[in-house]
C-alpha atoms as a PDB file:
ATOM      1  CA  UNK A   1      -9.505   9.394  -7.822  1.00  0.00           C
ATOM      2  CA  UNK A   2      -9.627   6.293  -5.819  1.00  0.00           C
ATOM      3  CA  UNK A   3      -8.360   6.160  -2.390  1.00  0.00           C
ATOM      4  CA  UNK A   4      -7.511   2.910  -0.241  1.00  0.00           C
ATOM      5  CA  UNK A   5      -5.968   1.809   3.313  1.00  0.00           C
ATOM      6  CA  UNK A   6      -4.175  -1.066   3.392  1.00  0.00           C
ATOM      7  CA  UNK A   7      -2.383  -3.364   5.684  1.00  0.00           C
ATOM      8  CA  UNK A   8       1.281  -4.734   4.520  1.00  0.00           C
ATOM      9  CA  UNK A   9       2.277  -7.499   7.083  1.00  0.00           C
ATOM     10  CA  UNK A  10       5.473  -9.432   6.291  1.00  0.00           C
ATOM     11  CA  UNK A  11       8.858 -10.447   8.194  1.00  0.00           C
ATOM     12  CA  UNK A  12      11.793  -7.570   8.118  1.00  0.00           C
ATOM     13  CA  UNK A  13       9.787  -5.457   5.880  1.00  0.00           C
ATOM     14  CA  UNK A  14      11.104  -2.172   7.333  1.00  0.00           C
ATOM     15  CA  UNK A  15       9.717   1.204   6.569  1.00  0.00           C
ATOM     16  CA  UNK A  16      12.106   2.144   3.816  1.00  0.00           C
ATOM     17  CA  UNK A  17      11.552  -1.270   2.220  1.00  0.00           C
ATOM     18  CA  UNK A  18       7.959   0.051   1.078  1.00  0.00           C
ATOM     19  CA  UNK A  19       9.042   4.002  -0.212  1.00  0.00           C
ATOM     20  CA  UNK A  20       8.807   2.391  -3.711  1.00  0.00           C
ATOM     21  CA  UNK A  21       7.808   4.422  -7.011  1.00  0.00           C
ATOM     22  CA  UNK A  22       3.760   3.455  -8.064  1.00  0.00           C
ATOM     23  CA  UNK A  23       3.215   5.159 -11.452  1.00  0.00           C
ATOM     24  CA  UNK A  24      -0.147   7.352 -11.283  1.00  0.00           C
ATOM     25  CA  UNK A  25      -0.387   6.297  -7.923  1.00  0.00           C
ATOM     26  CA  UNK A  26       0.661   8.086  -4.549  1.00  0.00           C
ATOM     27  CA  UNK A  27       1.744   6.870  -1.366  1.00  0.00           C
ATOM     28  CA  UNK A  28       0.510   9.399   1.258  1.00  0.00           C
ATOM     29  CA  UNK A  29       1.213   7.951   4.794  1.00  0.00           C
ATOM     30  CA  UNK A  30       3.149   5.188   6.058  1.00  0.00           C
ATOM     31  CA  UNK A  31       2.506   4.266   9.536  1.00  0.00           C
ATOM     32  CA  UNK A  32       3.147   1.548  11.953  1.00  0.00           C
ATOM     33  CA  UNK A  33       0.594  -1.088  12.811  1.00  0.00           C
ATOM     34  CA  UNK A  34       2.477  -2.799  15.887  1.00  0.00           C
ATOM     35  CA  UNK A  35       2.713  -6.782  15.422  1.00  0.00           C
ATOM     36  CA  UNK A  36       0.797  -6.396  12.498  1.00  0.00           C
ATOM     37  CA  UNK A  37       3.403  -4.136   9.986  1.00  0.00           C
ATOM     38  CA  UNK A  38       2.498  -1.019   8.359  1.00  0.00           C
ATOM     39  CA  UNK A  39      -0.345   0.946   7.154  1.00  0.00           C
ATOM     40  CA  UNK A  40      -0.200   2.592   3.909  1.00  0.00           C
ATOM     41  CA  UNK A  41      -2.618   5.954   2.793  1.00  0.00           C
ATOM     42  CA  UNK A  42      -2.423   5.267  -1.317  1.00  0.00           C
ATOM     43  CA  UNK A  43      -4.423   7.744  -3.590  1.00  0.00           C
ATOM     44  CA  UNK A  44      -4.782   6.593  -7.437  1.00  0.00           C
ATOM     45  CA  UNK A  45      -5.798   7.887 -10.667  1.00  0.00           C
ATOM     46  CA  UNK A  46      -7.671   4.717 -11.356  1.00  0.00           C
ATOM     47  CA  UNK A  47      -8.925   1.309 -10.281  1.00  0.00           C
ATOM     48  CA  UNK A  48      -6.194  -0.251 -12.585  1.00  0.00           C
ATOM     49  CA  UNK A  49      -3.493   2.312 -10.973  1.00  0.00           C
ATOM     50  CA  UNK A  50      -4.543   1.136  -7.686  1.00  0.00           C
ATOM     51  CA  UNK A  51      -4.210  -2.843  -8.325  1.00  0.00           C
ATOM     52  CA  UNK A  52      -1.064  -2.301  -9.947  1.00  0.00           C
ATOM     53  CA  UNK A  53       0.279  -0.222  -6.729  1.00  0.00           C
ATOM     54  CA  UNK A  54      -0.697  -3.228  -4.287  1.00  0.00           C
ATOM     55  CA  UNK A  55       0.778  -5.800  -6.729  1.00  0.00           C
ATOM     56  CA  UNK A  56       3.799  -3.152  -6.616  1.00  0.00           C
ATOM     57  CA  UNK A  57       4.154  -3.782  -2.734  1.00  0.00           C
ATOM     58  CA  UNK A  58       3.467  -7.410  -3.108  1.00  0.00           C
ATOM     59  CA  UNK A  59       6.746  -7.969  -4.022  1.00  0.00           C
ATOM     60  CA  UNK A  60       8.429  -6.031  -1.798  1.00  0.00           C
ATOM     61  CA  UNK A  61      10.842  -8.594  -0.382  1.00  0.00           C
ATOM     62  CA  UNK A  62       9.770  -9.964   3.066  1.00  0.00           C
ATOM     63  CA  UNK A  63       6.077  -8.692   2.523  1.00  0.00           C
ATOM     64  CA  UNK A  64       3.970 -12.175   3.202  1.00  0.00           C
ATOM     65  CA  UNK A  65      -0.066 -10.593   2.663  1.00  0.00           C
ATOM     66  CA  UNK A  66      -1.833  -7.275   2.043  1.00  0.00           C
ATOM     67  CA  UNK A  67      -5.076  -6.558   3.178  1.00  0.00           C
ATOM     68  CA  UNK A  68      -7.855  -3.892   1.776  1.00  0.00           C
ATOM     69  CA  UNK A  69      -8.617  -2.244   4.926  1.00  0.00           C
ATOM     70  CA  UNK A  70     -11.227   0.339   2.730  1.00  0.00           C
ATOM     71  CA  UNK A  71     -11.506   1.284  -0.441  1.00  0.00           C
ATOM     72  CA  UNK A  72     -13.005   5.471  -1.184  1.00  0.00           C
ATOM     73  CA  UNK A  73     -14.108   6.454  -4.559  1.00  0.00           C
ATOM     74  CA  UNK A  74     -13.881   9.873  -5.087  1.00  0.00           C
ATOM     75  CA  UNK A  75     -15.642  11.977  -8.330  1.00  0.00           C
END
């Protein structure tokens, strides 16, 4: 399982906006990051599972960058 914490930041992205289906990957925690956006908990089967959930939230509409806050690789 791979683990990450990342930062969505965008214009009128609201919470709801980023409850999306990821495949093999979960979305544990949304919270807010204030003037920043939100900060997402995702858990993944895989590395692949994990780029495809942050290409996922790239096109959110409104969502303008994503940042890899950390990255956990767990066996």
């Amino acid at each position: 399982m791979i683990q990450s914490l990342i930062l969505i930041e965008g214009e009128n992205v609201k919470n709801n906006d980023l409850m999306i289906s990821l495949a093999n990957a979960k979305q544990l925690v949304i919270g807010t990051a204030p003037s920043f956006g939100f900060i997402l908990h995702v858990a993944a089967s895989s590395h692949e599972d994990l780029g495809n959930a942050l290409l996922d939230f790239a096109k959110v509409e409104g969502v303008t960058s994503i940042v890899t806050l950390t990255i956990r690789t767990q066996q």
